[in-house]
PDB file of N, CA and C in Angstrom:
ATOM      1  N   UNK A   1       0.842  -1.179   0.000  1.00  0.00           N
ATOM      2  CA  UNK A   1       0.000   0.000   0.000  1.00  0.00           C
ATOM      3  C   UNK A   1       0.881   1.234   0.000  1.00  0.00           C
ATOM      4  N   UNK A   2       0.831   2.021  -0.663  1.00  0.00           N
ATOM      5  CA  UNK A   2       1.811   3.257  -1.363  1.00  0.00           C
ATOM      6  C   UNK A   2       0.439   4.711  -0.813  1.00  0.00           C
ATOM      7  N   UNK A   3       0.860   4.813   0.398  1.00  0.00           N
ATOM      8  CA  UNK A   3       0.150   5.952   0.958  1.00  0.00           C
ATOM      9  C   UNK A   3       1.092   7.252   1.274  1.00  0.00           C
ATOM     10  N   UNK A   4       2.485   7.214   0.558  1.00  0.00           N
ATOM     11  CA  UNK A   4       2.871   8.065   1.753  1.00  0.00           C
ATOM     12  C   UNK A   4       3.782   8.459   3.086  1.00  0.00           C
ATOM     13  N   UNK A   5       2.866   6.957   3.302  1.00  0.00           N
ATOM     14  CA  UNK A   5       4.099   6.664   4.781  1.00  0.00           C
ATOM     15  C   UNK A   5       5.078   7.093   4.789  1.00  0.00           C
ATOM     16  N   UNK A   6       5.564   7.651   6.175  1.00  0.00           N
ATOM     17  CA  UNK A   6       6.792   8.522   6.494  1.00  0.00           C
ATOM     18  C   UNK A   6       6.507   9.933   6.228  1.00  0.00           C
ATOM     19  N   UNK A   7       5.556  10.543   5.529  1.00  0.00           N
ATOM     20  CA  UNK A   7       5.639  11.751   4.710  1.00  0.00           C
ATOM     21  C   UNK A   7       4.392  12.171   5.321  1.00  0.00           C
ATOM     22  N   UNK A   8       3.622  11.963   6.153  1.00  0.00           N
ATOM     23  CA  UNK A   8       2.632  12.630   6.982  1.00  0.00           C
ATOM     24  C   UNK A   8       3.319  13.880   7.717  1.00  0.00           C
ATOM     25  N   UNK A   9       1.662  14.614   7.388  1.00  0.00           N
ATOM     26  CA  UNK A   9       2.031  15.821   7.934  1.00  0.00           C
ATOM     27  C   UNK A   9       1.075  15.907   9.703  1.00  0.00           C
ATOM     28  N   UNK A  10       1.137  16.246  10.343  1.00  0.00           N
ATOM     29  CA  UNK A  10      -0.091  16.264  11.159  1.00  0.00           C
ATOM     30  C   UNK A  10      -0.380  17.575  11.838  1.00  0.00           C
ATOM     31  N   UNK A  11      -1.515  18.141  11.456  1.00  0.00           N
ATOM     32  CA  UNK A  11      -2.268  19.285  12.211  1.00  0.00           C
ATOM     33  C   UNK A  11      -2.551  18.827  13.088  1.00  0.00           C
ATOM     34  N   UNK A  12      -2.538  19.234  14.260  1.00  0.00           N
ATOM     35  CA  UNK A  12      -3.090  19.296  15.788  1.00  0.00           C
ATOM     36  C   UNK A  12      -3.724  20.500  16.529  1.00  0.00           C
ATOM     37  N   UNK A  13      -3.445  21.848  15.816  1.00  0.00           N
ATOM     38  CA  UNK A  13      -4.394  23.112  16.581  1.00  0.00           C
ATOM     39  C   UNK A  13      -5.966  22.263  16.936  1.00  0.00           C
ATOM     40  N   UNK A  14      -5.992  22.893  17.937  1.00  0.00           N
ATOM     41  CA  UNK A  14      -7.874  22.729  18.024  1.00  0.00           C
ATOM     42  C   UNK A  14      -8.135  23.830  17.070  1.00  0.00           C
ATOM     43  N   UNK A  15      -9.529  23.198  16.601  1.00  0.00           N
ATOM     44  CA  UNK A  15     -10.556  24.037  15.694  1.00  0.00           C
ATOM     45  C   UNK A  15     -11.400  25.071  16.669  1.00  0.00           C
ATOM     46  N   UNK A  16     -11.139  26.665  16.056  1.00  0.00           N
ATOM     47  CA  UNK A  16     -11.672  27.662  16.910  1.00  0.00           C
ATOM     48  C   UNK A  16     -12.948  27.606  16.221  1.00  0.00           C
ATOM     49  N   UNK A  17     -13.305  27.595  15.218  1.00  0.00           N
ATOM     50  CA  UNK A  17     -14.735  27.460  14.852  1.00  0.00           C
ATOM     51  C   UNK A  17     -15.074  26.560  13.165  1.00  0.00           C
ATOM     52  N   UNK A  18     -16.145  26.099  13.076  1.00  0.00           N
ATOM     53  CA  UNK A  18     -16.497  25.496  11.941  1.00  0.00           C
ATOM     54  C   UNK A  18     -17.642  25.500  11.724  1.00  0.00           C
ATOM     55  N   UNK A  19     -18.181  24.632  10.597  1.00  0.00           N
ATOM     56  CA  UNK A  19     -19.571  25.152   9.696  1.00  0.00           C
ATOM     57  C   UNK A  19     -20.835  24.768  11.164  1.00  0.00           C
ATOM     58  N   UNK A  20     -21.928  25.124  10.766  1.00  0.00           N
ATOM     59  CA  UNK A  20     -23.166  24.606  11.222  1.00  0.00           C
ATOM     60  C   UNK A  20     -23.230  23.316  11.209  1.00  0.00           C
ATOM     61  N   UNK A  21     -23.946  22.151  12.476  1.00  0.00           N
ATOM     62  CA  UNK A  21     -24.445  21.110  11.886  1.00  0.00           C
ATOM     63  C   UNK A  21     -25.840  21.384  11.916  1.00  0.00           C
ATOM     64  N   UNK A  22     -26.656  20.180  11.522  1.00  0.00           N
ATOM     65  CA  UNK A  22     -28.173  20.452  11.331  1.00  0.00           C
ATOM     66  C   UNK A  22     -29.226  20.971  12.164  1.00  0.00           C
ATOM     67  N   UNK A  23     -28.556  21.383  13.433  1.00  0.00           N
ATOM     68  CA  UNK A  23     -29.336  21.958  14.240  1.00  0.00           C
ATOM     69  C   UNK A  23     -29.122  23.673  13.679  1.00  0.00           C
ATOM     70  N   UNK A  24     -28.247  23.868  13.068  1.00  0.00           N
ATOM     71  CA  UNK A  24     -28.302  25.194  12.786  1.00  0.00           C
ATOM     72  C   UNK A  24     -27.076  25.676  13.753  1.00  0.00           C
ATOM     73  N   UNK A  25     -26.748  24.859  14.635  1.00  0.00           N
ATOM     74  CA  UNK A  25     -25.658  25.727  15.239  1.00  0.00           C
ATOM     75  C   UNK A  25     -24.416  25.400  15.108  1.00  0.00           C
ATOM     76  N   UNK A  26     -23.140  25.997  15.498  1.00  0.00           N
ATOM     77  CA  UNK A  26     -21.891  25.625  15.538  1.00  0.00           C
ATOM     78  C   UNK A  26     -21.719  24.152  16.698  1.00  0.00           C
ATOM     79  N   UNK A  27     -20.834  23.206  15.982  1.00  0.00           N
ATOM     80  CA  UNK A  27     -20.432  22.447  16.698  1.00  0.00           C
ATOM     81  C   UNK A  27     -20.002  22.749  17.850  1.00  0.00           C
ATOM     82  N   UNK A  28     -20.391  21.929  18.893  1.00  0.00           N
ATOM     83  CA  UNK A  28     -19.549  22.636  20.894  1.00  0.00           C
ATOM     84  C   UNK A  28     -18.113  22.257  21.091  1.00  0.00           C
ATOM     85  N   UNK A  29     -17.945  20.947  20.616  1.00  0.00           N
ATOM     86  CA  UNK A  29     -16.495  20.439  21.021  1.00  0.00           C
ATOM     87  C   UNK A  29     -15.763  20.543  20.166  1.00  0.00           C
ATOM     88  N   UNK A  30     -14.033  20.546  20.183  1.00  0.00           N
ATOM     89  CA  UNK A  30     -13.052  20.616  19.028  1.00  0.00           C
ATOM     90  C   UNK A  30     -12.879  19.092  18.516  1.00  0.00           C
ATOM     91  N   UNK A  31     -13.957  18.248  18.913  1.00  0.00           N
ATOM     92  CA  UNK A  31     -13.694  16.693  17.528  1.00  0.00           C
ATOM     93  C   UNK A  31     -14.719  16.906  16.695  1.00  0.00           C
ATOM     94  N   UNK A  32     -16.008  18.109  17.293  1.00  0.00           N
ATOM     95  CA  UNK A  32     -16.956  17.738  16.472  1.00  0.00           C
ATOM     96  C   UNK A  32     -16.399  19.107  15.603  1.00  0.00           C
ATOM     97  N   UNK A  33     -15.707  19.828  15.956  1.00  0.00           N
ATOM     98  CA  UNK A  33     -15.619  21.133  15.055  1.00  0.00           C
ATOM     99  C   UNK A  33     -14.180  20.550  14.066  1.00  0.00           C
ATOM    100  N   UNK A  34     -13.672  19.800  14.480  1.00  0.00           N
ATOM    101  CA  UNK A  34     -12.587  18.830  13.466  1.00  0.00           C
ATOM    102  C   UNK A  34     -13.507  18.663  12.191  1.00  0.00           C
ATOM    103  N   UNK A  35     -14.384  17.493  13.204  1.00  0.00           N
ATOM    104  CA  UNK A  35     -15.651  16.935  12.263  1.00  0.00           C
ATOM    105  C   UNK A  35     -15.538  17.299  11.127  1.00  0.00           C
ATOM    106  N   UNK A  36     -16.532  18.963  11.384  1.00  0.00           N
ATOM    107  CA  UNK A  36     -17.303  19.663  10.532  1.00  0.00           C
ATOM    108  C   UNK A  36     -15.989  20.070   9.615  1.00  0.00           C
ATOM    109  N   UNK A  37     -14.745  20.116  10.095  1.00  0.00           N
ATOM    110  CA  UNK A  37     -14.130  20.703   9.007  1.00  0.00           C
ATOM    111  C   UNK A  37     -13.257  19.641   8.042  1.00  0.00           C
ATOM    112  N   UNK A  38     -13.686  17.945   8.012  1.00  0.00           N
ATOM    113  CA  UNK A  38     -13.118  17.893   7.705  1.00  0.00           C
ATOM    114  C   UNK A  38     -14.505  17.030   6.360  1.00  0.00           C
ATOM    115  N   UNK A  39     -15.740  16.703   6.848  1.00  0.00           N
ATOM    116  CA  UNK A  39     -16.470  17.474   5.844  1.00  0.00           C
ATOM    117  C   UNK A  39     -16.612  17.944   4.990  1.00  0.00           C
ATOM    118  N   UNK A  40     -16.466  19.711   5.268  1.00  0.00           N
ATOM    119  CA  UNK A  40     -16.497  20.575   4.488  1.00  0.00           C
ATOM    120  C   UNK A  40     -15.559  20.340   3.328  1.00  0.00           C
ATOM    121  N   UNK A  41     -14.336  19.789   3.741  1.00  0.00           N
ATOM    122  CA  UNK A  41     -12.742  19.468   3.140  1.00  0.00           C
ATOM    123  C   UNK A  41     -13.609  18.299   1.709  1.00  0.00           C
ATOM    124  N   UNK A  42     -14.076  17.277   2.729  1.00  0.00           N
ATOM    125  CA  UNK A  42     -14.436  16.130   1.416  1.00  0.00           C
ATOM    126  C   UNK A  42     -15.405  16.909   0.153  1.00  0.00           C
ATOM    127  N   UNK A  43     -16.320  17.840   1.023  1.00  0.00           N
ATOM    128  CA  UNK A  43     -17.495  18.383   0.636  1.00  0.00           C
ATOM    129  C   UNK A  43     -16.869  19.480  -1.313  1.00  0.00           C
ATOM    130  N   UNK A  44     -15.492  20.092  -1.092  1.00  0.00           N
ATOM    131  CA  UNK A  44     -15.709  20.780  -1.643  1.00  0.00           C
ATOM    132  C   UNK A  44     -13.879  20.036  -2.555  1.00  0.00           C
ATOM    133  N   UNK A  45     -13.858  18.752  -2.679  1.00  0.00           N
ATOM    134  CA  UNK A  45     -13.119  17.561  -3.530  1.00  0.00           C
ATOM    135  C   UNK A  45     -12.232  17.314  -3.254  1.00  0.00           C
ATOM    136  N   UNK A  46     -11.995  17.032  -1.779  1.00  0.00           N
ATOM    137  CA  UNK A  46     -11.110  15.904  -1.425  1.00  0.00           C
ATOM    138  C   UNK A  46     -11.688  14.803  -0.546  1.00  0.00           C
ATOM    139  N   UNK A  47     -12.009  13.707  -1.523  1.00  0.00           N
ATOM    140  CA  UNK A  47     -12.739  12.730  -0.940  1.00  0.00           C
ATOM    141  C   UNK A  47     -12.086  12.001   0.069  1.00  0.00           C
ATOM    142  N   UNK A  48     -10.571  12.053  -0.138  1.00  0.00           N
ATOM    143  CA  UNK A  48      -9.910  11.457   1.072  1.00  0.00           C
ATOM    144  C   UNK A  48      -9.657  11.872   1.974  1.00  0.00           C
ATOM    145  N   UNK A  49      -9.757  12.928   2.475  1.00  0.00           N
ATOM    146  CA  UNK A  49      -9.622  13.702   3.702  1.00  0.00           C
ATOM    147  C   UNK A  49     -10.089  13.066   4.861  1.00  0.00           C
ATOM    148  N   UNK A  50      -9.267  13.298   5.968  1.00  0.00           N
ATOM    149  CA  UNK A  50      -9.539  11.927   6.970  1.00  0.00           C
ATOM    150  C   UNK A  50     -10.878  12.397   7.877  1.00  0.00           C
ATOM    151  N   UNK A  51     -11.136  12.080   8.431  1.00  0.00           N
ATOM    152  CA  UNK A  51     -11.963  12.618  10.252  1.00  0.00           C
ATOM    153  C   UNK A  51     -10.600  13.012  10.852  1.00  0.00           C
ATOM    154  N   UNK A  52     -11.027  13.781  11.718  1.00  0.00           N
ATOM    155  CA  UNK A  52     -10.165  14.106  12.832  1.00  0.00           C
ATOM    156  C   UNK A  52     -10.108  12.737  13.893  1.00  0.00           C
ATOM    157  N   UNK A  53      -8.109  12.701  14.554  1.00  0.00           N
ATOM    158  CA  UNK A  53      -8.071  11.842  15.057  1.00  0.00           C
ATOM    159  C   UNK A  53      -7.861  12.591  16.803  1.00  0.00           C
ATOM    160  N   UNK A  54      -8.158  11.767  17.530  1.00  0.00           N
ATOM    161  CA  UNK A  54      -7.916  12.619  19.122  1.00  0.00           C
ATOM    162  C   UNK A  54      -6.707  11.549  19.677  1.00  0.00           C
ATOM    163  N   UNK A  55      -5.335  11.868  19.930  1.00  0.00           N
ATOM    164  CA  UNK A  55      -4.717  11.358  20.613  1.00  0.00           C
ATOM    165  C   UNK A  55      -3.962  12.396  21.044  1.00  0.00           C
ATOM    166  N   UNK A  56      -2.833  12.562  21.842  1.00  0.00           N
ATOM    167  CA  UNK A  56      -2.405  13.203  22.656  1.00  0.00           C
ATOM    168  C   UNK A  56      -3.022  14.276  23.621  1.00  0.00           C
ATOM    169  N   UNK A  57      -3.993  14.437  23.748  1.00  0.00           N
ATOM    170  CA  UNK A  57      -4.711  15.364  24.332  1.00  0.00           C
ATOM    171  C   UNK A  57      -5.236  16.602  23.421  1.00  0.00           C
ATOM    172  N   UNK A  58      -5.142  16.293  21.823  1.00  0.00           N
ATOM    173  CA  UNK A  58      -5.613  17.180  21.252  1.00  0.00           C
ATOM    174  C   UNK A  58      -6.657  16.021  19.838  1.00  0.00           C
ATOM    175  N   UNK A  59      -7.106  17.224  19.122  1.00  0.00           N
ATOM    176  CA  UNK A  59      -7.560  17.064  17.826  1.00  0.00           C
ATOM    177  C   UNK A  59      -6.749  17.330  16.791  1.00  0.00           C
ATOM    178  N   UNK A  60      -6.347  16.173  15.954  1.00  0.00           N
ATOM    179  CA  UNK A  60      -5.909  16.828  14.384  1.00  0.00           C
ATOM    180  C   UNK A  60      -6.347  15.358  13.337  1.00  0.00           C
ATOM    181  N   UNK A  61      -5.398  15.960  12.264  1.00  0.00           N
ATOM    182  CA  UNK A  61      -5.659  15.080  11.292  1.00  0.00           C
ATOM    183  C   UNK A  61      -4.297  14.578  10.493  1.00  0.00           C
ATOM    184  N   UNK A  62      -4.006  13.216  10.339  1.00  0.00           N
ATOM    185  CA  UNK A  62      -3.154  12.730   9.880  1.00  0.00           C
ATOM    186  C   UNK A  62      -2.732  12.534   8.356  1.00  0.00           C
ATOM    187  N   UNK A  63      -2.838  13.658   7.430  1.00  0.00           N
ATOM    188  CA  UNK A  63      -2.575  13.643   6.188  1.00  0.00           C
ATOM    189  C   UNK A  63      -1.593  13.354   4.993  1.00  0.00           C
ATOM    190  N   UNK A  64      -1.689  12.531   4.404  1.00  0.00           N
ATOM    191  CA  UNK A  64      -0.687  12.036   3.437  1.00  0.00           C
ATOM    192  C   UNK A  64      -0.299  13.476   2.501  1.00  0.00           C
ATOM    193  N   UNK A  65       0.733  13.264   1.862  1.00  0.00           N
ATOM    194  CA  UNK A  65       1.353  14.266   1.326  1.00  0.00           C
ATOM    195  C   UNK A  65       0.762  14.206  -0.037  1.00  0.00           C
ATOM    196  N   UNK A  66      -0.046  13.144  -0.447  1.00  0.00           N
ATOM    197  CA  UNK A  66      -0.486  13.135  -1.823  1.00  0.00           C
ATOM    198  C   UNK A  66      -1.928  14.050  -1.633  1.00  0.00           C
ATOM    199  N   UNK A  67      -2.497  13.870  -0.194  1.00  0.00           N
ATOM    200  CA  UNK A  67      -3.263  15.060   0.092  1.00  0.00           C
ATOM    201  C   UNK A  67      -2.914  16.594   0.218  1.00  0.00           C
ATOM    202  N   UNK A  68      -1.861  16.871   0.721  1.00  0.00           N
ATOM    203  CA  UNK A  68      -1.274  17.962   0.683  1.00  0.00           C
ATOM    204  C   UNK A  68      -0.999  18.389  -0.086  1.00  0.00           C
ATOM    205  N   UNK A  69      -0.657  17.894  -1.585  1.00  0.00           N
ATOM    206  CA  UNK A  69      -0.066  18.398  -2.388  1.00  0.00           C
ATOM    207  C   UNK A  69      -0.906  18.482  -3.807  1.00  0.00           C
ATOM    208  N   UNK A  70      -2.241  17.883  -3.386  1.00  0.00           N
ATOM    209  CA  UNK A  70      -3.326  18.176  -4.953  1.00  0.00           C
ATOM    210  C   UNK A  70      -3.504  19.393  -4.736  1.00  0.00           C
ATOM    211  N   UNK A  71      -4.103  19.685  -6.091  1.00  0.00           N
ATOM    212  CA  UNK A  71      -4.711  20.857  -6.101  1.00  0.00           C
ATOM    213  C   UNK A  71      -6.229  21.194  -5.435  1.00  0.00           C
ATOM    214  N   UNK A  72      -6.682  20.019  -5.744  1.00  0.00           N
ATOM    215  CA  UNK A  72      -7.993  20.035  -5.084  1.00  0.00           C
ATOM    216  C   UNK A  72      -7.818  20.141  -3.041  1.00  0.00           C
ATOM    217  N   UNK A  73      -6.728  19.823  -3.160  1.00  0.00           N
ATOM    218  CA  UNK A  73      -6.504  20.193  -1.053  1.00  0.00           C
ATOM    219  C   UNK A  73      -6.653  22.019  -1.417  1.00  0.00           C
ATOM    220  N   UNK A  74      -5.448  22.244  -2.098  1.00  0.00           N
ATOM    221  CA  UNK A  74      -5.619  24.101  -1.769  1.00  0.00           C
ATOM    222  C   UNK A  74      -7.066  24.738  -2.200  1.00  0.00           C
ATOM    223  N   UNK A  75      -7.281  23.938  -3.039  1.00  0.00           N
ATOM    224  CA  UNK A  75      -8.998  24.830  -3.552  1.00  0.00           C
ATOM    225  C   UNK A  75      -9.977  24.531  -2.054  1.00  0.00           C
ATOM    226  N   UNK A  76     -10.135  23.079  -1.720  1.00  0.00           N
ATOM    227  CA  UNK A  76     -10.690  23.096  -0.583  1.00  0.00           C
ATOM    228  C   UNK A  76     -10.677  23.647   0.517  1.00  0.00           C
ATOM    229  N   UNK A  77      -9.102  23.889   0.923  1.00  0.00           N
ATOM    230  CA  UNK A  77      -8.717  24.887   2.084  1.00  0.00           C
ATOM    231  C   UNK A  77      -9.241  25.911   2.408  1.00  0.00           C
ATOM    232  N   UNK A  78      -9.029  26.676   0.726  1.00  0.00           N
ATOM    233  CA  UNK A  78      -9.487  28.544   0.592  1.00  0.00           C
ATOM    234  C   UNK A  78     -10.957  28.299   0.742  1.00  0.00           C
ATOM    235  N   UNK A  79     -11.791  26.960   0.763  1.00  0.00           N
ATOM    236  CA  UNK A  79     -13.084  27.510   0.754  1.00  0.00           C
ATOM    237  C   UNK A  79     -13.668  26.909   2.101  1.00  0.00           C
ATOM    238  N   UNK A  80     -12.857  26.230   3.168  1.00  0.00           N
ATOM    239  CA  UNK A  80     -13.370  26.098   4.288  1.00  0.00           C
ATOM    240  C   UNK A  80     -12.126  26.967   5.059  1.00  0.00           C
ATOM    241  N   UNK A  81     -11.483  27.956   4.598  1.00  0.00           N
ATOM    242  CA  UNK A  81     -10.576  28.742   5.483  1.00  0.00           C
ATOM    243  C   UNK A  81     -11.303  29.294   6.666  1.00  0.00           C
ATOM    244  N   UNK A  82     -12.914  30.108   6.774  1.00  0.00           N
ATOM    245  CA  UNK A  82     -13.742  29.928   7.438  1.00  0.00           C
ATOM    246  C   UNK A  82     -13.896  28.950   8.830  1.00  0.00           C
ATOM    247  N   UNK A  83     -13.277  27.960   8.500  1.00  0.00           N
ATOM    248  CA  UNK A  83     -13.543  26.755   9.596  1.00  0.00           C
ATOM    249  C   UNK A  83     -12.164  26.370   9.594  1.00  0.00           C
ATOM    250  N   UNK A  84     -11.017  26.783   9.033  1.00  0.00           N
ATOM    251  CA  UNK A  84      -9.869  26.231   9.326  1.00  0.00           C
ATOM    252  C   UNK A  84      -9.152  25.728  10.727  1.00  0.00           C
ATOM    253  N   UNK A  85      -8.519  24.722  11.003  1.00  0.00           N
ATOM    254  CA  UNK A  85      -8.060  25.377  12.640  1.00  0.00           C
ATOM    255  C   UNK A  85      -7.391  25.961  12.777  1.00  0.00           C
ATOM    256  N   UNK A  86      -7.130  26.923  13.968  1.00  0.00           N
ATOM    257  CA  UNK A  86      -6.876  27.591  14.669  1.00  0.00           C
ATOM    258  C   UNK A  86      -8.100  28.732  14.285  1.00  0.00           C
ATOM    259  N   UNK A  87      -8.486  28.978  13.589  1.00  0.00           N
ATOM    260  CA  UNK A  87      -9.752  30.589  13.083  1.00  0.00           C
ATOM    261  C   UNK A  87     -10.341  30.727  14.758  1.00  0.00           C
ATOM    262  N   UNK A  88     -10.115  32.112  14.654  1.00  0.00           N
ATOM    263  CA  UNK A  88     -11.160  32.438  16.083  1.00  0.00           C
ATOM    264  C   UNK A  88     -12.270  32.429  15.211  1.00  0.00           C
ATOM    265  N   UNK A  89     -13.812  32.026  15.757  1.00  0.00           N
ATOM    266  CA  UNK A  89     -15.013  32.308  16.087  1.00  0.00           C
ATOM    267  C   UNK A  89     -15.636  33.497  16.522  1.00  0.00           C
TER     268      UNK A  89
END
């Protein structure tokens, strides 16, 4: 399996804010505001984009460099920059 390995990048900021879920409101916790941003990420063409993982006492996401490096990651970024982590709320 040719993922990458070794070449992960990993975000860990907590998420200061992200999209609505169906209640209409902002997610409360930073896995569900991971969640939502990572979602938004698949939502707008990167189907591989992981969930957020929780180990060390934080939230991030464990991304291959073949994710990092499409084009479709930077188009997705600029359009959930909104929900990026670290963004204040």
């Amino acid at each position: 399996m040719n993922d990458d390995t070794g070449q992960r990048s990993h975000l860990r900021p907590l998420l200061a804010a992200a999209c609505g879920n169906s209640s209409g409101s902002a997610p409360s916790t930073p896995h569900a505001k991971a969640l939502a941003y990572s979602q938004c990420m698949r939502a707008n063409g990167v189907p591989r984009f992981p969930d957020p993982s929780t180990s060390g006492g934080g939230v991030g996401f464990d991304l291959s460099q073949s994710i990092l490096s499409s084009p479709q990651f930077s188009s997705a970024k600029q359009a959930c920059q909104s929900q990026a982590p670290g963004r204040a709320g």
